[in-house]
Protein backbone atom coordinates (compact mmCIF):
# COMPACT_ATOMS: atom_id res chain seq x y z
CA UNK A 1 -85.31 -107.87 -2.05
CA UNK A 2 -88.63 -108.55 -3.20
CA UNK A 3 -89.87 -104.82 -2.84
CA UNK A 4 -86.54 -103.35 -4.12
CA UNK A 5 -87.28 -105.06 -7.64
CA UNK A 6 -90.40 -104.25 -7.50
CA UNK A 7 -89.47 -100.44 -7.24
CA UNK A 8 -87.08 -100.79 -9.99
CA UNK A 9 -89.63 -102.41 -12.46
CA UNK A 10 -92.43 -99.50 -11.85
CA UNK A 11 -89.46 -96.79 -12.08
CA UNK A 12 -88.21 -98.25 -15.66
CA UNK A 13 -92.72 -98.87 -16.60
CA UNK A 14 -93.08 -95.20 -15.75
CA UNK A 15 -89.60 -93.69 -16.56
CA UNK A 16 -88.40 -95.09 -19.88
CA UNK A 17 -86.65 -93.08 -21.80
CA UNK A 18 -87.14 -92.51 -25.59
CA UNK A 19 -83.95 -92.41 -27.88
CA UNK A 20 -85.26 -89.94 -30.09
CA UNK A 21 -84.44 -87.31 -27.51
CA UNK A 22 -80.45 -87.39 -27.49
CA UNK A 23 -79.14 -87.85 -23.69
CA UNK A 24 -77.69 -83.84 -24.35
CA UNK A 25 -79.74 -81.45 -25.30
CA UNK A 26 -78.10 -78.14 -23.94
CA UNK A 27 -74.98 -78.36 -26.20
CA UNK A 28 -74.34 -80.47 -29.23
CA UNK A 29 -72.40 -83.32 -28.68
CA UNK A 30 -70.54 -85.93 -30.66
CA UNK A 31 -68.44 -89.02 -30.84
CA UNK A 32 -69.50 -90.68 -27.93
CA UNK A 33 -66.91 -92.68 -25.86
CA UNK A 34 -68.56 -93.87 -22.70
CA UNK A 35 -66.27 -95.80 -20.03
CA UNK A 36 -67.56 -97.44 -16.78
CA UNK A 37 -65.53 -96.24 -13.40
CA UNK A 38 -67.06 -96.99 -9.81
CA UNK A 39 -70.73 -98.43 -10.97
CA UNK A 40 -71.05 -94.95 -12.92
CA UNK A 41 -71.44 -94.22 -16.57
CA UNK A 42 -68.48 -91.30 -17.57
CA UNK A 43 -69.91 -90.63 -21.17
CA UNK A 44 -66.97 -88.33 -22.68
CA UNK A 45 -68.26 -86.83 -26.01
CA UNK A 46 -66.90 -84.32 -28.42
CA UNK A 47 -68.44 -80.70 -28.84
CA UNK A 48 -70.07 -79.19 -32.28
CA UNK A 49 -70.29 -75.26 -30.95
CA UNK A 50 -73.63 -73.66 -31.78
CA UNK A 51 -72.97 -71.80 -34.69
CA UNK A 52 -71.27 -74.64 -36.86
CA UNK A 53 -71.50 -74.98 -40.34
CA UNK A 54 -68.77 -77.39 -40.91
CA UNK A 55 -66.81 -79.27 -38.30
CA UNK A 56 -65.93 -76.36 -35.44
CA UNK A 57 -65.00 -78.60 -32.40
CA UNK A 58 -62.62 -77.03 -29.78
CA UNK A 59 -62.73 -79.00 -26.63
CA UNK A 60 -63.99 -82.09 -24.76
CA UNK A 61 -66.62 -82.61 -22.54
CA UNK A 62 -68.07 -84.95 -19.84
CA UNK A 63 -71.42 -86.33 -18.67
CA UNK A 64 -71.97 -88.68 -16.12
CA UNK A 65 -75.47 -91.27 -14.83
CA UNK A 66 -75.97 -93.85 -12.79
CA UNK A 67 -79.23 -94.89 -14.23
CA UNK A 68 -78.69 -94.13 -18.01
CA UNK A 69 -81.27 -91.75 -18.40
CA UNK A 70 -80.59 -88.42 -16.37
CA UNK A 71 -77.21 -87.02 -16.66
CA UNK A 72 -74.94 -84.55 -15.00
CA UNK A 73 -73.38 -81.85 -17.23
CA UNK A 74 -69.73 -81.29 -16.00
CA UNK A 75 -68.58 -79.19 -18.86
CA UNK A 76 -65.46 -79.39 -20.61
CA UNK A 77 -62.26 -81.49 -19.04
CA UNK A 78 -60.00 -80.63 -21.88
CA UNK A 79 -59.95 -78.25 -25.07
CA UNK A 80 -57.09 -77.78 -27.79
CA UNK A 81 -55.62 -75.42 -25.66
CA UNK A 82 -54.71 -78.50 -22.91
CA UNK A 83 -51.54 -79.35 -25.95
CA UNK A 84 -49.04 -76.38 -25.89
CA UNK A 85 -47.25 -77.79 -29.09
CA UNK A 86 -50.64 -77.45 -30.91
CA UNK A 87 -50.74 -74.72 -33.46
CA UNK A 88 -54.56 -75.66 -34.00
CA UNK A 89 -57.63 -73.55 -33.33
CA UNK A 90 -60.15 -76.17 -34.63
CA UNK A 91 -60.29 -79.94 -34.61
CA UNK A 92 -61.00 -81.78 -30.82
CA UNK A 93 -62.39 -84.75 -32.39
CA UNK A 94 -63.26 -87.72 -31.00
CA UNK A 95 -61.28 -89.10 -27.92
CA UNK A 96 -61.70 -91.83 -25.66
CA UNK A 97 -60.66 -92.39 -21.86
CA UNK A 98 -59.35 -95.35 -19.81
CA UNK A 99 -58.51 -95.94 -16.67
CA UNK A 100 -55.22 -97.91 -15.35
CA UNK A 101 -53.89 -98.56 -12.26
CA UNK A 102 -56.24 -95.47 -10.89
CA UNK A 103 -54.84 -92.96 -13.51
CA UNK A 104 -57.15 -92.13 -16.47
CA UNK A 105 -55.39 -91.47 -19.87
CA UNK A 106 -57.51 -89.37 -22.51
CA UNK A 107 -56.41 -89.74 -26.24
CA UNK A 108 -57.33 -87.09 -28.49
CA UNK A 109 -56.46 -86.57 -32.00
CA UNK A 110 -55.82 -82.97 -33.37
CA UNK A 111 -56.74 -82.99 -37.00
CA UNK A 112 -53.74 -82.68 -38.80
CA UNK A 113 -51.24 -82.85 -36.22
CA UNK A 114 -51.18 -86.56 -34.81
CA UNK A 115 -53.08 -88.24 -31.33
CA UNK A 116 -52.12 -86.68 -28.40
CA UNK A 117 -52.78 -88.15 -24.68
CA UNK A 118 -53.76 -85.96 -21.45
CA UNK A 119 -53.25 -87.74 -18.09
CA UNK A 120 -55.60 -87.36 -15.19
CA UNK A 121 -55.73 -88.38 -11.27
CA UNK A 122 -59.76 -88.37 -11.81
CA UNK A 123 -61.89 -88.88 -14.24
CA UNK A 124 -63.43 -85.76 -13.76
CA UNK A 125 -59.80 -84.24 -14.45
CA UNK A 126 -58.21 -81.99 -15.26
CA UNK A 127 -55.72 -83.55 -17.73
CA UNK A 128 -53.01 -82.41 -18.64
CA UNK A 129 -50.19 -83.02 -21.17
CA UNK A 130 -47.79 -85.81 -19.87
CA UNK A 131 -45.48 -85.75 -22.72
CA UNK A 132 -45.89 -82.70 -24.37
CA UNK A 133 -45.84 -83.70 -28.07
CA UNK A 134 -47.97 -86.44 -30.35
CA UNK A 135 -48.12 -89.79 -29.03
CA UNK A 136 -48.09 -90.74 -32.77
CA UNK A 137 -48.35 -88.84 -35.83
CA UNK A 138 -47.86 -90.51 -39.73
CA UNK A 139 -46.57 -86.65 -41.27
CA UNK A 140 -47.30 -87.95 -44.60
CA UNK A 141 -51.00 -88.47 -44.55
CA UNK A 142 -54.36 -87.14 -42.07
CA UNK A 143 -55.25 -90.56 -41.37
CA UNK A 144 -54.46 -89.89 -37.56
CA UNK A 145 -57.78 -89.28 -35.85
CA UNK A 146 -60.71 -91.03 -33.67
CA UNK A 147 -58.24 -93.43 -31.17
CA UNK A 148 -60.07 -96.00 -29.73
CA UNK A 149 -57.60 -98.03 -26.49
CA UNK A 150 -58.34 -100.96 -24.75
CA UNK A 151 -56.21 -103.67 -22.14
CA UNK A 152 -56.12 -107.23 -23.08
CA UNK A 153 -56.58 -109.35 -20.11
CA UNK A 154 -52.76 -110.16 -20.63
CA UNK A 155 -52.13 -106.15 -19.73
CA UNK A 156 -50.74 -105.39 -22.94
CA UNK A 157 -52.78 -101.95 -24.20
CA UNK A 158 -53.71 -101.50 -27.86
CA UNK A 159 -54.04 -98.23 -29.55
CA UNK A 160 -56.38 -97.96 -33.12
CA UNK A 161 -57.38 -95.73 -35.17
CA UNK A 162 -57.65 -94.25 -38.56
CA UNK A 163 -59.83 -92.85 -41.73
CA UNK A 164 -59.67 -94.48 -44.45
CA UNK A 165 -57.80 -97.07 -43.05
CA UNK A 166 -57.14 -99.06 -39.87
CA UNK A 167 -53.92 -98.66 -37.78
CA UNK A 168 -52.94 -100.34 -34.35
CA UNK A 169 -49.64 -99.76 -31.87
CA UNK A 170 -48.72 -101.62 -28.87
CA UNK A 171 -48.99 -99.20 -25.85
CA UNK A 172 -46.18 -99.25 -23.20
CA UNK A 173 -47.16 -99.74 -19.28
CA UNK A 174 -47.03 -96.17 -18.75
CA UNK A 175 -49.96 -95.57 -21.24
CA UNK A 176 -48.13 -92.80 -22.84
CA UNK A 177 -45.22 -94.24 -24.75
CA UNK A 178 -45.79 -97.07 -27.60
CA UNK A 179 -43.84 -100.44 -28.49
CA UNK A 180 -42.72 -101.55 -31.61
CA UNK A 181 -44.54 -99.88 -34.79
CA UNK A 182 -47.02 -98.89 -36.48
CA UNK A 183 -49.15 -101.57 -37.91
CA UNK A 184 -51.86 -100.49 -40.87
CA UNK A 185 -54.27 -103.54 -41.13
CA UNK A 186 -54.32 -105.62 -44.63
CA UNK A 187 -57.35 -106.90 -43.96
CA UNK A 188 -59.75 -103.76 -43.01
CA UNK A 189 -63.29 -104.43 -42.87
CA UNK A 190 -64.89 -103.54 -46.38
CA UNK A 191 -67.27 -101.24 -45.03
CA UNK A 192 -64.80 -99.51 -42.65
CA UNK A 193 -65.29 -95.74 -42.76
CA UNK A 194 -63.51 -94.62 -39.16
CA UNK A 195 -64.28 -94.16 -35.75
CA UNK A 196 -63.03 -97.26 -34.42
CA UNK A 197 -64.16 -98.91 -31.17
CA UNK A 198 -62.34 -101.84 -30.28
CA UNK A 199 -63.03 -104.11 -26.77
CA UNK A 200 -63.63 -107.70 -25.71
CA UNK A 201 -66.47 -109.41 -24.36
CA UNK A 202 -66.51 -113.37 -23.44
CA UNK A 203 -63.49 -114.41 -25.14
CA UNK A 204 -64.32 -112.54 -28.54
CA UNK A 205 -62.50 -109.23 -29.84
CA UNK A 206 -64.57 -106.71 -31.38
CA UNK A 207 -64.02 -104.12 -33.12
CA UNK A 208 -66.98 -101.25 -33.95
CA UNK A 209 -66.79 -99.04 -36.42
CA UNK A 210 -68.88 -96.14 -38.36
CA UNK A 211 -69.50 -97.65 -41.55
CA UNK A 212 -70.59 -96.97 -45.24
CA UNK A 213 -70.35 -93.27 -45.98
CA UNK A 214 -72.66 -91.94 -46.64
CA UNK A 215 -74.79 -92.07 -44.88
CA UNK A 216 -73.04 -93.77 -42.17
CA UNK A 217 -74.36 -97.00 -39.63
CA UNK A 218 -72.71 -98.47 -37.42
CA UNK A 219 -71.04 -102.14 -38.46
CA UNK A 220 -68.88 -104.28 -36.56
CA UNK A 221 -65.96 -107.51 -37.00
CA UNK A 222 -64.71 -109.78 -34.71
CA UNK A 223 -61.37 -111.54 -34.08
CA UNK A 224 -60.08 -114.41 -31.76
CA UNK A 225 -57.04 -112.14 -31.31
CA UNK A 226 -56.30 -108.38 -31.04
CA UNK A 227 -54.36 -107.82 -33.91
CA UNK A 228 -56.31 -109.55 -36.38
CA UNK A 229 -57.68 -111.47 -38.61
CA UNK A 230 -61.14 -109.30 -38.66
CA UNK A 231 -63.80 -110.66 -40.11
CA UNK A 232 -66.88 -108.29 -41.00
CA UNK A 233 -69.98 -109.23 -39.45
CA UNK A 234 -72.80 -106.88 -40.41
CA UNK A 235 -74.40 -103.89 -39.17
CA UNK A 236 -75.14 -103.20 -35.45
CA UNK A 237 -76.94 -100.36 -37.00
CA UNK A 238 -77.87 -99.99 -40.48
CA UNK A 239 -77.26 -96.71 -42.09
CA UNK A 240 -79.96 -94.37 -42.93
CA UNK A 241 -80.65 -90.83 -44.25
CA UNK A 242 -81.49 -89.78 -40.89
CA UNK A 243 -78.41 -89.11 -39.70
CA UNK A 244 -75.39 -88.48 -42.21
CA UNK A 245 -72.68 -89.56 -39.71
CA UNK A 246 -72.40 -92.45 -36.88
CA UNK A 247 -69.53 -92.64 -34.61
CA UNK A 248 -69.99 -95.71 -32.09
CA UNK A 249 -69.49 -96.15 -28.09
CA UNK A 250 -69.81 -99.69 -26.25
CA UNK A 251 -70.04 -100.47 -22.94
CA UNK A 252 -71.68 -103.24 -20.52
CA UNK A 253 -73.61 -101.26 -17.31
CA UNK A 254 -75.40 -103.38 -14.61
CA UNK A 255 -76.10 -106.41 -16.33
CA UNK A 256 -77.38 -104.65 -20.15
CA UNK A 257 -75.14 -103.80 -23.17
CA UNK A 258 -75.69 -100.28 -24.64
CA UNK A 259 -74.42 -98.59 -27.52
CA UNK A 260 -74.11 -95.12 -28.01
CA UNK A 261 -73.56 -93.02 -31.52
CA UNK A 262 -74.54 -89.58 -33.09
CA UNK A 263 -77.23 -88.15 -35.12
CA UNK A 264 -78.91 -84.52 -35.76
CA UNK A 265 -82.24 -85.37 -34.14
CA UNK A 266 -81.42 -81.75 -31.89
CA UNK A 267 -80.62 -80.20 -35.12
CA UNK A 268 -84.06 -81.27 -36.54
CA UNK A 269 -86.02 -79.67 -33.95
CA UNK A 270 -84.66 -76.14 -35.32
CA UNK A 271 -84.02 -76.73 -38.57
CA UNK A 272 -83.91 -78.53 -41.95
CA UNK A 273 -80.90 -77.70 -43.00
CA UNK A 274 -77.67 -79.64 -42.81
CA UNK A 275 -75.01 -78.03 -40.50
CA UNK A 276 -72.24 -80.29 -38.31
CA UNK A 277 -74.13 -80.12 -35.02
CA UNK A 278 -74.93 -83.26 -33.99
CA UNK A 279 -76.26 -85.21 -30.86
CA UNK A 280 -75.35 -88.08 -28.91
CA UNK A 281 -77.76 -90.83 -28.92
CA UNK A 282 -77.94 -94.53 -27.04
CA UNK A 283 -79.69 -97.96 -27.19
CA UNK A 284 -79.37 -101.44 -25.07
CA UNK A 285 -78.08 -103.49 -27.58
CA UNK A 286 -78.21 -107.31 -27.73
CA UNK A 287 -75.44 -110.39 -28.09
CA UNK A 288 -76.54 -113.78 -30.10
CA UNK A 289 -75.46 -117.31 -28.26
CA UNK A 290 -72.48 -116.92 -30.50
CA UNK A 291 -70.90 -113.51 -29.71
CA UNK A 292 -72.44 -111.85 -32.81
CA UNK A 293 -74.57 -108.90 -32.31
CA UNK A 294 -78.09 -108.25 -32.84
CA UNK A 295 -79.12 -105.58 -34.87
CA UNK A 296 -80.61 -102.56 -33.47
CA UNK A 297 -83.29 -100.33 -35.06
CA UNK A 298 -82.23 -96.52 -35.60
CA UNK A 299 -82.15 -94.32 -32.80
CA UNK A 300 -85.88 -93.12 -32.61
CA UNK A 301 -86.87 -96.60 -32.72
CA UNK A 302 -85.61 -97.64 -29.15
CA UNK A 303 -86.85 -96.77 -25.96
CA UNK A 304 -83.78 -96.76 -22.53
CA UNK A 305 -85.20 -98.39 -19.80
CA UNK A 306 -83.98 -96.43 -16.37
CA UNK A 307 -81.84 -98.84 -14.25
CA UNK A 308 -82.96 -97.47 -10.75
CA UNK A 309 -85.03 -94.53 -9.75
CA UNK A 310 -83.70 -90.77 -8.78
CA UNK A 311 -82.82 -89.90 -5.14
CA UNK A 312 -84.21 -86.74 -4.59
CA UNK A 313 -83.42 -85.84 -0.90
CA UNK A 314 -79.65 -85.23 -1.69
CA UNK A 315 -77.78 -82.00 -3.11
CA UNK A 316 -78.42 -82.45 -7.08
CA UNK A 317 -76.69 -80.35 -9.37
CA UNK A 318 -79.11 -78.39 -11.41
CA UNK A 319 -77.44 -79.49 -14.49
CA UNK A 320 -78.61 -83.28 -14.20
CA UNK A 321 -81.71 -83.64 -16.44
CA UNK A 322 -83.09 -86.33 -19.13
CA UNK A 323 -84.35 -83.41 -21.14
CA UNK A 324 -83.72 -79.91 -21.04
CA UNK A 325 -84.61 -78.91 -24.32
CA UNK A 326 -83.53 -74.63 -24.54
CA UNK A 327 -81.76 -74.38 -21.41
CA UNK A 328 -77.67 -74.01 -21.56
CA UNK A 329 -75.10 -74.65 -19.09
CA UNK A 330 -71.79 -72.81 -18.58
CA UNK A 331 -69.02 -72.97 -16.06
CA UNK A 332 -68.44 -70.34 -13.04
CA UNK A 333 -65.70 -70.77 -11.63
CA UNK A 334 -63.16 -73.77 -11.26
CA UNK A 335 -65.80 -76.02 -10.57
CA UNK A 336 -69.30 -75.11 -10.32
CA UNK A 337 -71.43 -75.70 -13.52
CA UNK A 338 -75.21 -73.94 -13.55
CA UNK A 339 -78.11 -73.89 -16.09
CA UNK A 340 -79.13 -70.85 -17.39
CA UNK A 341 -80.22 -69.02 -20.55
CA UNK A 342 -83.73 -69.93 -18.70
CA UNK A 343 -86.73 -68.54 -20.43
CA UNK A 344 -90.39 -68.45 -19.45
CA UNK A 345 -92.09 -71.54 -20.28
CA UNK A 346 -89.07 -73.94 -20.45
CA UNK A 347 -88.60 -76.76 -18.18
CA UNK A 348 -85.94 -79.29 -17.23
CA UNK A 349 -87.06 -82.78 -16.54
CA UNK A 350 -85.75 -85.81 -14.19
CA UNK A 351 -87.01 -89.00 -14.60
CA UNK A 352 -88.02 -91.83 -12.49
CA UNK A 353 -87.71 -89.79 -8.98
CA UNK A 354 -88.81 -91.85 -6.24
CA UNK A 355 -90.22 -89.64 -3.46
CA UNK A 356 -90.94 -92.67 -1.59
CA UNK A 357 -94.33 -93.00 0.52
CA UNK A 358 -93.79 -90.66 3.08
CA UNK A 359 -93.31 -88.35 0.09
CA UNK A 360 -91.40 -85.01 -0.12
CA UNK A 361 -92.75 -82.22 1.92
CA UNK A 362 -89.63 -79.02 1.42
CA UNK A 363 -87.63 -77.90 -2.00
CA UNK A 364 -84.81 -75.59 -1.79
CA UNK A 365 -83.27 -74.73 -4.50
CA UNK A 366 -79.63 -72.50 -5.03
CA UNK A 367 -80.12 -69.34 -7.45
CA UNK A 368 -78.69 -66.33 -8.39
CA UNK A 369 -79.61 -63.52 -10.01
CA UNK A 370 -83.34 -63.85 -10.73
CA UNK A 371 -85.29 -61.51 -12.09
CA UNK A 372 -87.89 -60.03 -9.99
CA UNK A 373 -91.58 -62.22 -10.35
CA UNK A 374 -89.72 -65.26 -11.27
CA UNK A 375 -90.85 -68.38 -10.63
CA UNK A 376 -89.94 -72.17 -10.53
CA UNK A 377 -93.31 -74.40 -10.68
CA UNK A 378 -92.99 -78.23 -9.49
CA UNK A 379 -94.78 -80.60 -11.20
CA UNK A 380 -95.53 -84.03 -11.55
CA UNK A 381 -95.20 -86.38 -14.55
CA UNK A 382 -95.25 -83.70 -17.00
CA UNK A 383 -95.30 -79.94 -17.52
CA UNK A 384 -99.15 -79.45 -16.94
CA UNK A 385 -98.99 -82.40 -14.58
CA UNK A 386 -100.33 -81.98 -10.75
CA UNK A 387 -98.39 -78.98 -9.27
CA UNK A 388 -96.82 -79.67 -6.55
CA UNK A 389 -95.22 -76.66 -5.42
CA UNK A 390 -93.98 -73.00 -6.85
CA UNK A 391 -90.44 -71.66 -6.15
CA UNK A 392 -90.02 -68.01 -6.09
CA UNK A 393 -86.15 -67.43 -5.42
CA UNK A 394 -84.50 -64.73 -3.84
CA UNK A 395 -84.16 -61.51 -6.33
CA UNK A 396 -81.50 -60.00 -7.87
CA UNK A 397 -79.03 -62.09 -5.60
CA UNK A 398 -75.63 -61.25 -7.24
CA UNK A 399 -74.19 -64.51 -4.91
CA UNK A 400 -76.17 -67.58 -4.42
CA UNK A 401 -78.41 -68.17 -2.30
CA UNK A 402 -81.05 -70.42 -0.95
CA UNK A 403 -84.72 -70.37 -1.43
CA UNK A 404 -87.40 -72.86 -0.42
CA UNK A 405 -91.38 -73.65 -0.66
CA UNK A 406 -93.59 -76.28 0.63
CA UNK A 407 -94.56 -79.44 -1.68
CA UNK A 408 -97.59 -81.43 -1.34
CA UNK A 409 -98.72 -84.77 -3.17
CA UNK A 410 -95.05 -85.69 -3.99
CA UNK A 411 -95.32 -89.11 -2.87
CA UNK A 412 -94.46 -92.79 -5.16
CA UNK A 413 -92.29 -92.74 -8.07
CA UNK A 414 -93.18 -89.79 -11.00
CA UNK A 415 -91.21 -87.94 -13.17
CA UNK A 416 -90.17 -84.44 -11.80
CA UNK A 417 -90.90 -81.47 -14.40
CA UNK A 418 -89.87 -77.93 -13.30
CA UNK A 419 -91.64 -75.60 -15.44
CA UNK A 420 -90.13 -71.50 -15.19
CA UNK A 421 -92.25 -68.78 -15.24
CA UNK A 422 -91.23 -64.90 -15.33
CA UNK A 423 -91.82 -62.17 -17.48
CA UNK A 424 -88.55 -61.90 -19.50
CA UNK A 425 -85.57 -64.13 -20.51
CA UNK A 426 -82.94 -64.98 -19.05
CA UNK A 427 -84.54 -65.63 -15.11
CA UNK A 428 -81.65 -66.51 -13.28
CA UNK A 429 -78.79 -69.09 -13.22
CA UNK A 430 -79.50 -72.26 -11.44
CA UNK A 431 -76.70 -74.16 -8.96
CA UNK A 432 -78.46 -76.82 -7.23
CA UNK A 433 -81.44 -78.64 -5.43
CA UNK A 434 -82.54 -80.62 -2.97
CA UNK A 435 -85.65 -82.16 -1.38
CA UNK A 436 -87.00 -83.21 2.32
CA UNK A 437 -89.06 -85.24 3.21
């Protein structure tokens, strides 16, 4: 026990990772709504397409870590195109997923058109339209959008939502049908803006919101029942003119409380300019003795500790990075998700891998289609860290295949930085690795 805490503490001393770097950095992301399923974090966020100016969001996607700093891209699990009655070819804002009874249930709203729910056997998906129509929708105003669900411990599900104001409905059993009406709240929280997030922790109700527009923070009230009273509380995050909008996320993962939310910290690194393509970002955030919340700094202000180190000497898919600044990562296929877009002098980085002492002596990697004199260089700690190996993978492979080299010094716990080399963009698309010892 002794030495497995003691591995933990010198992976999170040498593997923390910085909030200032969103947890996505291949695609813009959005209105985070993570949810906790079989001791794994499914962080489902919304998707700002690269060319945005305004609000250009047409589909859903899904992330996934077991130690809250290096994530698996597995692209989108639902678009606007998953609601046959939609006559919409923008607006996939924010959703959130729950689980019941071993069914997940994802409700999305479609700007202008109601919340609509997508069932699903997995959370990986797909979902699909149970119902096929809104599961609400108030015709007379475009209040209807970021739905935020949660289960009392009585079983009865509540469904909120709502900009300007605040709006609950009793949920049936079935997760798709609702009892009794509509319900706008009388007593919103003053600084209410939307986005709600609404859970409970130790006996209290909470319910999170993006707050003060603008710019937005993130504030919070509580209630000793789900419908209400809610009384205001303050700011888990304070707004600031670093990031124009806030949408909040809340879970509880192995023993910390984190909260996620948005801001334009990947927008900043190519631009100045103000254009609706945001990024998700996280901190551990903190409960007082009495169920309020302490606040937390802004994003760049926090520092992730890693919550175990990084198995290398399994199949990892090549899309599971804590930083991959450049790179991009499409689907092929039903299934398989790659990274590509790969330019010389790029790298994708894992953090906290623990080759143990015995250390890892093989790489293989799964690639397709590299350019000839292209190269994958394995390094230690950081990009001009101690090489450890180089990769050259099989050329001009129009199917995937296998390549390997020999590693040497790999041994402890460091962070794993694969630099590419080549002589043009675009080197190849990337599947998978894995490691032997």
């Amino acid at each position: 026990m002794k030495k497995l805490l003691s591995a933990a503490l010198a992976c999170a001393a040498i593997a923390g990772a910085t909030a200032q770097r969103p947890v996505v950095q291949t695609k813009y992301t959005a209105d985070p709504a993570p949810m906790v399923y079989n001791d794994t974090v499914f962080l489902y966020t919304t998707h700002d397409e690269d060319d945005a100016e305004g609000f250009k969001m047409l589909d859903w996607l899904l992330y996934t870590s077991t130690d809250m700093v290096n994530w698996q891209d597995h692209g989108a699990v639902a678009s606007l195109k998953s609601f046959k009655w939609n006559p919409r070819d923008n607006g996939a804002w924010a959703e959130q997923v729950v689980e019941r009874n071993g069914k997940f249930y994802m409700y999305c709203p479609i700007h202008g058109n109601g919340i609509g729910v997508l069932t699903a056997d997995t959370p990986y998906g797909p979902f699909t339209d149970p119902i096929g129509r809104p599961l609400v929708w108030q015709r007379e105003h475009w209040d209807d959008i970021d739905p935020t669900v949660f289960i009392d411990d009585d079983g009865q599900a509540y469904m909120y939502w709502g900009n300007p104001n605040v709006y609950y409905v009793r949920l049936n059993d079935d997760m798709i049908s609702t009892s009794g009406d509509i319900v706008k709240l009388a007593d919103r929280p003053p600084h209410y803006q939307e986005g709600p997030w609404c859970y409970k922790r130790n006996g209290h109700y909470y319910m999170a919101f993006a707050s003060t527009c603008c710019p937005e923070g993130i504030g919070y009230a509580m209630s000793s029942t789900p419908t209400g009273p809610w009384v205001e509380k303050g700011y888990i995050m304070r707004p600031t003119p670093r990031s124009n909008g806030n949408h909040p996320g809340i879970i509880d993962y192995k023993g910390k409380s984190y909260v996620f939310g948005l801001n334009y910290e990947l927008l900043r690194l190519e631009m100045p300019d103000h254009k609706e393509r945001r990024s998700v970002g996280v901190a551990e955030m903190h409960y007082n003795p009495d169920g309020t919340i302490a606040e937390v700094p802004y994003w760049d202000e926090n520092t992730v500790q890693q919550v175990h180190c990084f198995n290398p000497f399994r199949n990892v898919e090549a899309e599971t990075m804590a930083w991959g600044y450049g790179l991009k990562t499409a689907r092929i296929g039903d299934t398989r998700i790659v990274v590509c877009d790969i330019d010389p002098g790029e790298t994708l980085t894992i953090r906290g891998v623990d080759f143990g002492k015995k250390g890892a002596e093989r790489f293989f990697a799964s690639t397709r289609r590299a350019r000839p004199g292209t190269a994958i260089e394995i390094h230690l700690d950081s990009a001009d860290g101690p090489l450890a190996g180089t990769l050259h993978p099989v050329a001009d492979s129009s199917g995937f295949a296998e390549s390997h080299c020999n590693l040497k010094g790999a041994r402890g716990i460091h962070d794993l930085v694969f630099v590419f080399r080549g002589e043009a963009p675009d080197l190849m698309e990337w599947d998978s690795w894995r490691m032997q010892q």
